[in-house]
Each structure stands twice: as C-alpha cells, then as structure tokens.
N, C-alpha and C. Protein backbone atom coordinates (compact mmCIF):
# COMPACT_ATOMS: atom_id res chain seq x y z
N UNK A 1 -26.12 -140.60 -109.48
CA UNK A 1 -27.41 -141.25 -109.38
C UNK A 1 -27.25 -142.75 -109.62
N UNK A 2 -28.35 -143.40 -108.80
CA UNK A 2 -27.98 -144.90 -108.53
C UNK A 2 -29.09 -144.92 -110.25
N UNK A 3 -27.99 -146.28 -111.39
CA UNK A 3 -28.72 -146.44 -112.54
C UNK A 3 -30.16 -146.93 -112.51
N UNK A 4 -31.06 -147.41 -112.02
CA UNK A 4 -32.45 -147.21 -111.92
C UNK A 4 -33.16 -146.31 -111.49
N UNK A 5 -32.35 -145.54 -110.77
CA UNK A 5 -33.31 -144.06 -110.38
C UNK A 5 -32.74 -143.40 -111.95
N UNK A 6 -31.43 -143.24 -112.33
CA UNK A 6 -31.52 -142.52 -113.55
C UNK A 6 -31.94 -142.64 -114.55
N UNK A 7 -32.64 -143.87 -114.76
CA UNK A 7 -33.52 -144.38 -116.00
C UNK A 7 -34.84 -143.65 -115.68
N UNK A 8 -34.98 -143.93 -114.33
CA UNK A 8 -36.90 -143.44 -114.31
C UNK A 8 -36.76 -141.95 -114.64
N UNK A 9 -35.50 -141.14 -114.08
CA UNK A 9 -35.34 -139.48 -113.84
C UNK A 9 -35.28 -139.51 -115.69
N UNK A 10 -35.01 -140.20 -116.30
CA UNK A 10 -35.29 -139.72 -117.83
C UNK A 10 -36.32 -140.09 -118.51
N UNK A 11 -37.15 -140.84 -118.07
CA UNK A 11 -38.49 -141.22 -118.08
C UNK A 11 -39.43 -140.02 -117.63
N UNK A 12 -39.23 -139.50 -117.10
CA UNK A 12 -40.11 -138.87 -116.20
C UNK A 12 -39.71 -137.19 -116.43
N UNK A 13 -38.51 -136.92 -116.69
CA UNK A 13 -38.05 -135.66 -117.14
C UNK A 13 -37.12 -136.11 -118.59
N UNK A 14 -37.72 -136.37 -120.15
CA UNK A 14 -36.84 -136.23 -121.15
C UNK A 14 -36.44 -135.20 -121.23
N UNK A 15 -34.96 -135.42 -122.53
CA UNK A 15 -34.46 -134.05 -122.60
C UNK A 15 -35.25 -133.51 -123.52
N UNK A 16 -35.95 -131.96 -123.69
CA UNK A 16 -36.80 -131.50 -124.67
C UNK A 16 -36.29 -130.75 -126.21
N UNK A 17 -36.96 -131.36 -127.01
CA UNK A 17 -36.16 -130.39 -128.35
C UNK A 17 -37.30 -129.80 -128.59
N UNK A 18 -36.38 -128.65 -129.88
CA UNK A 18 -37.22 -127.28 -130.06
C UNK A 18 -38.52 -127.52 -130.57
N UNK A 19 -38.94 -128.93 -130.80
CA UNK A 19 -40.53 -129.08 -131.85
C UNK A 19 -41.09 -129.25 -130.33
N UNK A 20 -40.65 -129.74 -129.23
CA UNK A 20 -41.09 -130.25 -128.42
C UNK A 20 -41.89 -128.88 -127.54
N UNK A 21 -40.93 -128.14 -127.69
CA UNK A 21 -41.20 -126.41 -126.92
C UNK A 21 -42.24 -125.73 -127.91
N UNK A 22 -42.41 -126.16 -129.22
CA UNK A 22 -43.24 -125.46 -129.77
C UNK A 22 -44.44 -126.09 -129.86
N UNK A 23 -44.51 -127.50 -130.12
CA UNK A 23 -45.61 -128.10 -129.82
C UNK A 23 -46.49 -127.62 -128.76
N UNK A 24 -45.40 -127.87 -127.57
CA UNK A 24 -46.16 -126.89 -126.39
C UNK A 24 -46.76 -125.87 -126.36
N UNK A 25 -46.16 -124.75 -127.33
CA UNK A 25 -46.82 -123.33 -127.35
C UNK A 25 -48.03 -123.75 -128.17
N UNK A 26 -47.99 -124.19 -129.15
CA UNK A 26 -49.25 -124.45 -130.00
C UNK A 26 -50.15 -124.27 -129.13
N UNK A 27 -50.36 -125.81 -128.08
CA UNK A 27 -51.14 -126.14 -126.91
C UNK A 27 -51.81 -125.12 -126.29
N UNK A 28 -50.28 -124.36 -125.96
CA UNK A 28 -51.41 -123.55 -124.80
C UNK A 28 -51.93 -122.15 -125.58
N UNK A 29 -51.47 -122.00 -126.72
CA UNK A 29 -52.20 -121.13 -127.76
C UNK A 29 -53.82 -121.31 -128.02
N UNK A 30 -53.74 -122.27 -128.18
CA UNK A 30 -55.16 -123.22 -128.79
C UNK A 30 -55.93 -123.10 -126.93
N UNK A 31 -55.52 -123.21 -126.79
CA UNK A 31 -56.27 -123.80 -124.75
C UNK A 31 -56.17 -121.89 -124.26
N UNK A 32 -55.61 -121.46 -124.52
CA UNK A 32 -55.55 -119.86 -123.43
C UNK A 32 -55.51 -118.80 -124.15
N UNK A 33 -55.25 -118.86 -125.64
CA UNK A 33 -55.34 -117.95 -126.81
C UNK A 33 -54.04 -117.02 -126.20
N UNK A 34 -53.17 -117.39 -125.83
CA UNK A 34 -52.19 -116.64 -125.39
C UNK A 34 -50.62 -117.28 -126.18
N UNK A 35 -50.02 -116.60 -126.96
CA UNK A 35 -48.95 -117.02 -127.94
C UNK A 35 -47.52 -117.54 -127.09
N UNK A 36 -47.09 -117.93 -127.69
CA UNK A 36 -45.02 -118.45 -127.50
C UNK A 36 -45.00 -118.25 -126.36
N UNK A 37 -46.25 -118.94 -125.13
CA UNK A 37 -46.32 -119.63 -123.78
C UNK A 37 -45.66 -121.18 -123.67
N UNK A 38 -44.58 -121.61 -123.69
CA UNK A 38 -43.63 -122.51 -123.19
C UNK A 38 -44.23 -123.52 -122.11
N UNK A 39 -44.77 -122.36 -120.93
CA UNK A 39 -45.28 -123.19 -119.74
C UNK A 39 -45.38 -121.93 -118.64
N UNK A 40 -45.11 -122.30 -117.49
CA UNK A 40 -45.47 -121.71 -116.28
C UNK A 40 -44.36 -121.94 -115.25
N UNK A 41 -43.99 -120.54 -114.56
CA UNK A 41 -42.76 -120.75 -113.69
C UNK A 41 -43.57 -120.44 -112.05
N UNK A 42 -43.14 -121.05 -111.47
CA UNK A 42 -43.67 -120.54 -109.79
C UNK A 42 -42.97 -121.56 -109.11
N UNK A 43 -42.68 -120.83 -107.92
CA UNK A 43 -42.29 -121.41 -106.31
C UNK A 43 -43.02 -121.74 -105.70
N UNK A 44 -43.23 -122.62 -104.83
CA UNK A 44 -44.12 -123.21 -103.52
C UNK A 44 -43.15 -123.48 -102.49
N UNK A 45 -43.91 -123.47 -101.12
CA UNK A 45 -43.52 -123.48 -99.75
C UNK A 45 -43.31 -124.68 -99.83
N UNK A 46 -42.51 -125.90 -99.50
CA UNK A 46 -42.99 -127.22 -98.90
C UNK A 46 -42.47 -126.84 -97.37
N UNK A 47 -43.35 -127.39 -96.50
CA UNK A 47 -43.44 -127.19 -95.27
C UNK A 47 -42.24 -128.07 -94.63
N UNK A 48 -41.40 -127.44 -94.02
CA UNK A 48 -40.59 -128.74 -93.46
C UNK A 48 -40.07 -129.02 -91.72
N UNK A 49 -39.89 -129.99 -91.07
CA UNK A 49 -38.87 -129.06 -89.37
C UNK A 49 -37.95 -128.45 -89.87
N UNK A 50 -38.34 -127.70 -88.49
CA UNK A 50 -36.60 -126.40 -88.77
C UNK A 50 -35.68 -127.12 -88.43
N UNK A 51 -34.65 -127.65 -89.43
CA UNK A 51 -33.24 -127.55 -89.44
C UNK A 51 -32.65 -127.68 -87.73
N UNK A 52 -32.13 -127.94 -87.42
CA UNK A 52 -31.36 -127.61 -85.93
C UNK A 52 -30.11 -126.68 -86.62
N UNK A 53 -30.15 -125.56 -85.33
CA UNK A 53 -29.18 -124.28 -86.28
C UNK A 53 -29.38 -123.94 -86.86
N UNK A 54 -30.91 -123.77 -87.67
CA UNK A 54 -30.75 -123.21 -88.77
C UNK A 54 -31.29 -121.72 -88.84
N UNK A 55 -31.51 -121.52 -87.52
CA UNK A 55 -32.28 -119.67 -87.15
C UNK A 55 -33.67 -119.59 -87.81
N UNK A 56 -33.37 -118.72 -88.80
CA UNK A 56 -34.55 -118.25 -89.01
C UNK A 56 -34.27 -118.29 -91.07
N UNK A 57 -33.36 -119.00 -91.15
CA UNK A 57 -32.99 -118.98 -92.86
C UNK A 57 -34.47 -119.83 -93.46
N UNK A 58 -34.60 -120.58 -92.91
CA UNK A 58 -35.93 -121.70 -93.34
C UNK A 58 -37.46 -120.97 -93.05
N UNK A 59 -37.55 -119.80 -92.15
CA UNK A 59 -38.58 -119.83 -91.88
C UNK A 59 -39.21 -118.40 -92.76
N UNK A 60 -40.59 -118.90 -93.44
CA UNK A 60 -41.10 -117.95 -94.62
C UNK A 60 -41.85 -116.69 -93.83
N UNK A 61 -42.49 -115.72 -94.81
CA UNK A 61 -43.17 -115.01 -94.50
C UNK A 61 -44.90 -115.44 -94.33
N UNK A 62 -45.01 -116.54 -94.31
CA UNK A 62 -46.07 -117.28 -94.53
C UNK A 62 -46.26 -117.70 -92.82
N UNK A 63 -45.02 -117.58 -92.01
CA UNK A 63 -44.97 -118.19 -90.72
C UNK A 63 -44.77 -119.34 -90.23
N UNK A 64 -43.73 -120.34 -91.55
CA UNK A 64 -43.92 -121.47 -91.15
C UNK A 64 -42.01 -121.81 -91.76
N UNK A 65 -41.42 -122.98 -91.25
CA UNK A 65 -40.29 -123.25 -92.02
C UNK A 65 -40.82 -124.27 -93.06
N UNK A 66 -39.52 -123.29 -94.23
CA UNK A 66 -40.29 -124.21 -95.56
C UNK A 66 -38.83 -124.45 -96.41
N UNK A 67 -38.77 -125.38 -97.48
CA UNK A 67 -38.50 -124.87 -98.65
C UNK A 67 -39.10 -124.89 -99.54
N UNK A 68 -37.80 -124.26 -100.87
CA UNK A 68 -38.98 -124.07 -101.87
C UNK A 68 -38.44 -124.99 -103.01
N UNK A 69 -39.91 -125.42 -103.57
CA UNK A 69 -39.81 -125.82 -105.12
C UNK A 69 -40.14 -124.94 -106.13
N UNK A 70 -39.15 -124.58 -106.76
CA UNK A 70 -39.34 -124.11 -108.26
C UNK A 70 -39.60 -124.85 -109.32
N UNK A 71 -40.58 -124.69 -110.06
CA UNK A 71 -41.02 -125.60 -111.25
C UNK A 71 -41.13 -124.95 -112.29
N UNK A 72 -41.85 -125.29 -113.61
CA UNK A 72 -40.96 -125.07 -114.76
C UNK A 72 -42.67 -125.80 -115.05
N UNK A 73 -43.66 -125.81 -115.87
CA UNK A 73 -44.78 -126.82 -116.44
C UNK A 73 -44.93 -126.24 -117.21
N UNK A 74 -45.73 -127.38 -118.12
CA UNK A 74 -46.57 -126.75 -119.66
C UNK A 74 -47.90 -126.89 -118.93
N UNK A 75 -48.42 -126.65 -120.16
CA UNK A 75 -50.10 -126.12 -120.14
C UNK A 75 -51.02 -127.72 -119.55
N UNK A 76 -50.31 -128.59 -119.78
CA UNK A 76 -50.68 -129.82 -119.73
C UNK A 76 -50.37 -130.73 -117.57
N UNK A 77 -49.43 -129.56 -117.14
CA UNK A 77 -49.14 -129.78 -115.93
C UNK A 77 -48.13 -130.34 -115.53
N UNK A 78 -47.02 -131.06 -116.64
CA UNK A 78 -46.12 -131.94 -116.45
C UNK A 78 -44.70 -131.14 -116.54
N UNK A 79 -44.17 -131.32 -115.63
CA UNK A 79 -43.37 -130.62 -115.02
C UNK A 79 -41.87 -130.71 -115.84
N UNK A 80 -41.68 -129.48 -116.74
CA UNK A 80 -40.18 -129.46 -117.79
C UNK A 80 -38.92 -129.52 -117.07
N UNK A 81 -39.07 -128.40 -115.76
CA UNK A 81 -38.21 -128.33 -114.70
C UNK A 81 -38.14 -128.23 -113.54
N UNK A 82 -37.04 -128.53 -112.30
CA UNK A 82 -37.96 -128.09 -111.23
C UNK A 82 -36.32 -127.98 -110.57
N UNK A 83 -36.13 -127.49 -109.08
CA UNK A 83 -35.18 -127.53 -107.99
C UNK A 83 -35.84 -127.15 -106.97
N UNK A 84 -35.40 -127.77 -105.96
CA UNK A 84 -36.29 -127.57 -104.88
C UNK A 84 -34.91 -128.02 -103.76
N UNK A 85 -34.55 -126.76 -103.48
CA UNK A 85 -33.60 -126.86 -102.28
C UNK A 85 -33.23 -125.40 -101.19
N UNK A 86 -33.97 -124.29 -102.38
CA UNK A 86 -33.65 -122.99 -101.72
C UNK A 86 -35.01 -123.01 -100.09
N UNK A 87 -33.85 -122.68 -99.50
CA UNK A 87 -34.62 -121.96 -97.83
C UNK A 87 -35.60 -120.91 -98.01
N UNK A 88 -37.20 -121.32 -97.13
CA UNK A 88 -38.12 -120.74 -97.30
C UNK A 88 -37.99 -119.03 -97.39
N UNK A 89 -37.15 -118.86 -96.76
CA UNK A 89 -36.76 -117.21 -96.46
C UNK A 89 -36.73 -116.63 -97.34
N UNK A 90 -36.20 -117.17 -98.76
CA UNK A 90 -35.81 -116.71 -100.23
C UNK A 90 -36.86 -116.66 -101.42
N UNK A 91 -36.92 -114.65 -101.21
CA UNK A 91 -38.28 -114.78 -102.47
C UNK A 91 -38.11 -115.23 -104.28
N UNK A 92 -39.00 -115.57 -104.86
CA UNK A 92 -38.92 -116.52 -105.89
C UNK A 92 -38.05 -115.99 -107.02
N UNK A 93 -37.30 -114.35 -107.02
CA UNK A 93 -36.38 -114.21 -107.98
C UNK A 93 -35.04 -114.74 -107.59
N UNK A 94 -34.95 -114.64 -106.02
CA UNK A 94 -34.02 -114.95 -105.54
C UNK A 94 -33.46 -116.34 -105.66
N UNK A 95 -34.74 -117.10 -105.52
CA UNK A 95 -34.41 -118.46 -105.64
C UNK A 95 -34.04 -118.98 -107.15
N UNK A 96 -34.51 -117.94 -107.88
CA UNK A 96 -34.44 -118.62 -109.67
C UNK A 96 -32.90 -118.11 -109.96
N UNK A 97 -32.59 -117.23 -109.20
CA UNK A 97 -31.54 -116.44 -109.48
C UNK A 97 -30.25 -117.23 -109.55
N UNK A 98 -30.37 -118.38 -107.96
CA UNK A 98 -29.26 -119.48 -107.98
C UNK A 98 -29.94 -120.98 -107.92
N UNK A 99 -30.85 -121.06 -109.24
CA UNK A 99 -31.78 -122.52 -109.02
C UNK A 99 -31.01 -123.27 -110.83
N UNK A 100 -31.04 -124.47 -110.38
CA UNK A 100 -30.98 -125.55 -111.40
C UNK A 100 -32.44 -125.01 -112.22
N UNK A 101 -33.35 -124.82 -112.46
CA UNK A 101 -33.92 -124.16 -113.53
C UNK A 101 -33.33 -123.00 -114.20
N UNK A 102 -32.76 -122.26 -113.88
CA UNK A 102 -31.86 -121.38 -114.44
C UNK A 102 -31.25 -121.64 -115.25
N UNK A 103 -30.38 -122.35 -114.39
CA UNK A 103 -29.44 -123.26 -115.43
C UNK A 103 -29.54 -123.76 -116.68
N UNK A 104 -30.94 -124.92 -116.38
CA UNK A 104 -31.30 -125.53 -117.75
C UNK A 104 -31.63 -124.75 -118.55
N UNK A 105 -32.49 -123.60 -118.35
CA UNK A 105 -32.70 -122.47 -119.30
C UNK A 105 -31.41 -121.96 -120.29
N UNK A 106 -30.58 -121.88 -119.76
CA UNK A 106 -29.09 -121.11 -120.40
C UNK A 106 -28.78 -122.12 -120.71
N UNK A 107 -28.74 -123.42 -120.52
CA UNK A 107 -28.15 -124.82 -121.04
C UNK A 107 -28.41 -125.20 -122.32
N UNK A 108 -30.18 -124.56 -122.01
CA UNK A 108 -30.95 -125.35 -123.34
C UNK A 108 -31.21 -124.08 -124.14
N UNK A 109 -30.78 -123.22 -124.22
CA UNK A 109 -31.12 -121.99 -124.66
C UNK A 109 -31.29 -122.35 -126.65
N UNK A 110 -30.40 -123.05 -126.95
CA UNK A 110 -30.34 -123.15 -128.56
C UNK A 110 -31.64 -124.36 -128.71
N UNK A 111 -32.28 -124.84 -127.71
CA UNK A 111 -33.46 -125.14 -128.19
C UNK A 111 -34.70 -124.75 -128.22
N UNK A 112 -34.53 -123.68 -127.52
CA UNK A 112 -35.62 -122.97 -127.63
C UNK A 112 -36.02 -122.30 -129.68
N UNK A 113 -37.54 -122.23 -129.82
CA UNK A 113 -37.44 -122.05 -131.07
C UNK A 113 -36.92 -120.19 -130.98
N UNK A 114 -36.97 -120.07 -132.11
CA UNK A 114 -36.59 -118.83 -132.46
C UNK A 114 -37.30 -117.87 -132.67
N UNK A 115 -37.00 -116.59 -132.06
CA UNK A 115 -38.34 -115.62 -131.47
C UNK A 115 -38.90 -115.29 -133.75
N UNK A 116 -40.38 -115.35 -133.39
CA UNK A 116 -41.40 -115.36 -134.72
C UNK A 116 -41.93 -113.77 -134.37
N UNK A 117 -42.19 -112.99 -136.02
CA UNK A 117 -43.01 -111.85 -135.83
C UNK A 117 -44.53 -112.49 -135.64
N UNK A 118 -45.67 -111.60 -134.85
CA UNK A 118 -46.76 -111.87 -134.54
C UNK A 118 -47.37 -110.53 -135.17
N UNK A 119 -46.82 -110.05 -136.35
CA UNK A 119 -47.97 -109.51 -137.06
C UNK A 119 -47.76 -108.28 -136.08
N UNK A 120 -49.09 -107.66 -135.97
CA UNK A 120 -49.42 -106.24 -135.10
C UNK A 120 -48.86 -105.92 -133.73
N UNK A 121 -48.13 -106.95 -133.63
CA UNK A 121 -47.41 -107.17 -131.97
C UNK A 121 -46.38 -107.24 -132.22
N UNK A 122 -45.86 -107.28 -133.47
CA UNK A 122 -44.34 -107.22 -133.50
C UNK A 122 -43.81 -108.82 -133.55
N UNK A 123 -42.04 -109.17 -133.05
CA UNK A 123 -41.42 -110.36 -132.48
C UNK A 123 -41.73 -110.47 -131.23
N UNK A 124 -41.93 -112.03 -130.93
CA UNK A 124 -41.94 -112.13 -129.93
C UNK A 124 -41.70 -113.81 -129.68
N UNK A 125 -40.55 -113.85 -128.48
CA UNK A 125 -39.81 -114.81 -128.10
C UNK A 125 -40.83 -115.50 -127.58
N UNK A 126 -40.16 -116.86 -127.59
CA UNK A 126 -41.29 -118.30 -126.91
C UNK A 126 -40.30 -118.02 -125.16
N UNK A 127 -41.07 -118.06 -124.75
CA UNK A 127 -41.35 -117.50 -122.99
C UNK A 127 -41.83 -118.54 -122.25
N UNK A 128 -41.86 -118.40 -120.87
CA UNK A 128 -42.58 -118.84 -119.57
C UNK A 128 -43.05 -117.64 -119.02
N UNK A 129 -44.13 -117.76 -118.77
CA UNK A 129 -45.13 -116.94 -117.87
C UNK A 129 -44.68 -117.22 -116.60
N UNK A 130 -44.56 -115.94 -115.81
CA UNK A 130 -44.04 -115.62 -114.49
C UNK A 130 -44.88 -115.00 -113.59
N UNK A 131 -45.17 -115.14 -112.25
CA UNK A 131 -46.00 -114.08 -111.80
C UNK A 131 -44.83 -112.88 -111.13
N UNK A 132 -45.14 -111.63 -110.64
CA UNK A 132 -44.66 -110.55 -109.94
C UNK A 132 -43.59 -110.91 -109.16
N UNK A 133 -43.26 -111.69 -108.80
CA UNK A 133 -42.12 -112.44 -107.73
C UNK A 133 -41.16 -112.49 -108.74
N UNK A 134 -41.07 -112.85 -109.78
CA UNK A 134 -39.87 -113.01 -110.54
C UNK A 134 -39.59 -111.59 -110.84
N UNK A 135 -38.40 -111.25 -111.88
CA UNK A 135 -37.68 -110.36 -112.44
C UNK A 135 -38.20 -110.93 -114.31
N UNK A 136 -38.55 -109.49 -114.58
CA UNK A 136 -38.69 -110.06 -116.39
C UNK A 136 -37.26 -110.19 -116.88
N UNK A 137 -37.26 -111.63 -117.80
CA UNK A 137 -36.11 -111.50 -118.86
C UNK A 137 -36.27 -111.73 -120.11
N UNK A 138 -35.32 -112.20 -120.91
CA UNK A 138 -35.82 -113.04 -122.08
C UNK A 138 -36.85 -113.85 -122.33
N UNK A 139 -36.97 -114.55 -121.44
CA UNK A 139 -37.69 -116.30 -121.30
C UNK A 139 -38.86 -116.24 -120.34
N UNK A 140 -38.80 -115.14 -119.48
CA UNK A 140 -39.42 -115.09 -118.26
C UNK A 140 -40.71 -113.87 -118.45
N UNK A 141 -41.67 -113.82 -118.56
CA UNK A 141 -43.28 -112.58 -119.10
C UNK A 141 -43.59 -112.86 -118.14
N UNK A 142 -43.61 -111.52 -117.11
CA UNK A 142 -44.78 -111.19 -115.97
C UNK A 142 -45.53 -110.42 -116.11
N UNK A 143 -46.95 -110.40 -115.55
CA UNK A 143 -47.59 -109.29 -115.83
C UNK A 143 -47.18 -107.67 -115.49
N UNK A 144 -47.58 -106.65 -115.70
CA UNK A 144 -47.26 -104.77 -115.81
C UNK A 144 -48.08 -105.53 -113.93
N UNK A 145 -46.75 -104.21 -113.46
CA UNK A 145 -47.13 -104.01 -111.97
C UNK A 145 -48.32 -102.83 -111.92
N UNK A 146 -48.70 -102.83 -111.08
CA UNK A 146 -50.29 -101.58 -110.42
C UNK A 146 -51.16 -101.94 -111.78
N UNK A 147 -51.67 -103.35 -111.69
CA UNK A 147 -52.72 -103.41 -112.90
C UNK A 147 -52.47 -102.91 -113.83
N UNK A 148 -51.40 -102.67 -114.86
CA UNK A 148 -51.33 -102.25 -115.54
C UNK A 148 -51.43 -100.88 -115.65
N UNK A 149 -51.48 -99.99 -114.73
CA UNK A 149 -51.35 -98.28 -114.55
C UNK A 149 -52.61 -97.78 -115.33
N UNK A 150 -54.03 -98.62 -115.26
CA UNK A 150 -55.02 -98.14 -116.26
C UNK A 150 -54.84 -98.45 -117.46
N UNK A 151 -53.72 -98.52 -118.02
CA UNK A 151 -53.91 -98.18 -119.45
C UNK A 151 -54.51 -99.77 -120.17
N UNK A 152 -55.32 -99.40 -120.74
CA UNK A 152 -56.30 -100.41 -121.24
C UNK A 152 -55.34 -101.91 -121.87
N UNK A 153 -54.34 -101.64 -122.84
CA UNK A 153 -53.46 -103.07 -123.57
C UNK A 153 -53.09 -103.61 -122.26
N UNK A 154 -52.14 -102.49 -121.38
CA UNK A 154 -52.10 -103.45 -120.13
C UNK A 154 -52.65 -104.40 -119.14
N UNK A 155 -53.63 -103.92 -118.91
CA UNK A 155 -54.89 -104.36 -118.32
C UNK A 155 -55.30 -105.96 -119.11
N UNK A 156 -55.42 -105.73 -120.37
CA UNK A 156 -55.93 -106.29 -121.16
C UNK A 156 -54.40 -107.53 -120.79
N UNK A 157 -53.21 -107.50 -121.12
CA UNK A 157 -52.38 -108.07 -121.15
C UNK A 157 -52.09 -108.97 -119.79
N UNK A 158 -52.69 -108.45 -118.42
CA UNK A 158 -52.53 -108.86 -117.11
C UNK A 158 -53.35 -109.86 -116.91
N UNK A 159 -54.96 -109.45 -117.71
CA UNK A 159 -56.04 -110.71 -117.51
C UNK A 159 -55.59 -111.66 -118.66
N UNK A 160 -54.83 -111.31 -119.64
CA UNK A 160 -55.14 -112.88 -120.45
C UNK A 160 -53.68 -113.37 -119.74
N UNK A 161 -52.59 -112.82 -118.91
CA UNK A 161 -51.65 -113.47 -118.14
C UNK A 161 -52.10 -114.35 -117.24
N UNK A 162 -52.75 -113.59 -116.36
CA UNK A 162 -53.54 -114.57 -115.09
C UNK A 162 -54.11 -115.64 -115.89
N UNK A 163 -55.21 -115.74 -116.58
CA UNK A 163 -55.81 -116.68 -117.12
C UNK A 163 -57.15 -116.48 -116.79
C-alpha cells in the first residue's frame, strides 16, 4: 500500500481491542436487548461487467454478474471488516469460508472478550449475528432454520435475531 492510502486505511479501519468489542456489545445490548452481539456479518452483490472469459463464475442467482462484499459492522454501522473479491456465483458461507474476514477473526481471536455466564442462559461467547447463508460457529449466531420448528424459545430467539 502506497503510505497515504495506508494512513487513511488505519484511520478508517483501527486495529480493535477487547474493551473495544465489548463496548460494542454493551451498545447493541442497550439498542436491541440482545447480549455478546459484536456486530453483523452479511454479503452483498456489487453489480459489475462480466469479466471477458469469465463464463458464468461472476454471474449470481439474482441474474446479474456481481461480486461480493463481505462485511463485518457494529450496531453503529461502521464497518470492523470487510473483503470484497469473491465471484457473484459464491454463496455467503462459501465466500466467508476463503474471505480476509475470516482471517481477521482467527487473527484477532485473543481479543475477543471472553465468553461470560448469562445467568439462566448459561455461557455465552461475544458473537456476530449471521443470517441462514452462513454456517454457525464460534463467533458466527444464526437464527434455528423452519422458524424455529414451533417451538416457542426458538421462535422467540429468531425474532429478537432479525430485529
């Protein structure tokens, strides 16, 4: 990186420490009543020309050639992480699967705070909220697939996910 673009790229993305990740959860605790929420993970299309040669790798199920950005935000909208290079074709586990957000996740893993008991809920790790496109992991809370199968906590757990 040319040194004035890498000054603004640390301006604009600092590196985050663990008060910084929890501060955050506070936030969106207080704003969504929803606990050791980090931020928000999702992919978007950016629309782009197809590539010359490039078949059909770029072009989404949406009907258009794209790629994608993966992002990484807090509750506040400002963006912790992001990569944006995977071909529209590639659904959003796929893309997290080989994305520079990944990465930083396992990079920064010892700053994340340290999973807290919540009382009647047990431990529970400081996370990013995911929608259905991802794969659950450690770090990553999606909502229970088929609405929650009826059962009422689930249910209950899917609407305070969505928001």
């Amino acid at each position: 990186m040319r040194p004035s673009f890498s000054v603004l790229f640390q301006r604009a993305f600092p590196n985050l420490a663990r008060e910084d990740f929890e501060h955050t959860a506070r936030k969106t605790q207080v704003r969504y009543n929803y606990p050791r929420a980090i931020g928000f993970l999702d992919g978007k299309h950016v629309a782009i020309k197809k590539p010359v040669r490039s078949r059909s790798v770029y072009f989404n199920y949406k009907k258009f050639h794209s790629i994608i950005l993966l992002a990484c935000c807090d509750c506040d909208y400002n963006i912790i992480a992001f990569d944006v290079e995977a071909p529209g074709r590639v659904g959003d586990a796929g893309v997290f699967r080989n994305s520079d957000v990944k990465r930083w996740m396992e990079d920064n893993e010892d700053r994340f705070p340290p999973t807290r008991d919540l009382g009647q809920v047990g431990p529970v790790q400081y996370h990013f909220l995911v929608d259905s496109g991802f794969g659950q992991n450690y770090r990553m809370v999606r909502p229970f697939a088929n609405q929650g199968d009826g059962i009422e906590s689930r249910m209950r757990f899917n609407r305070k996910h969505s928001g």
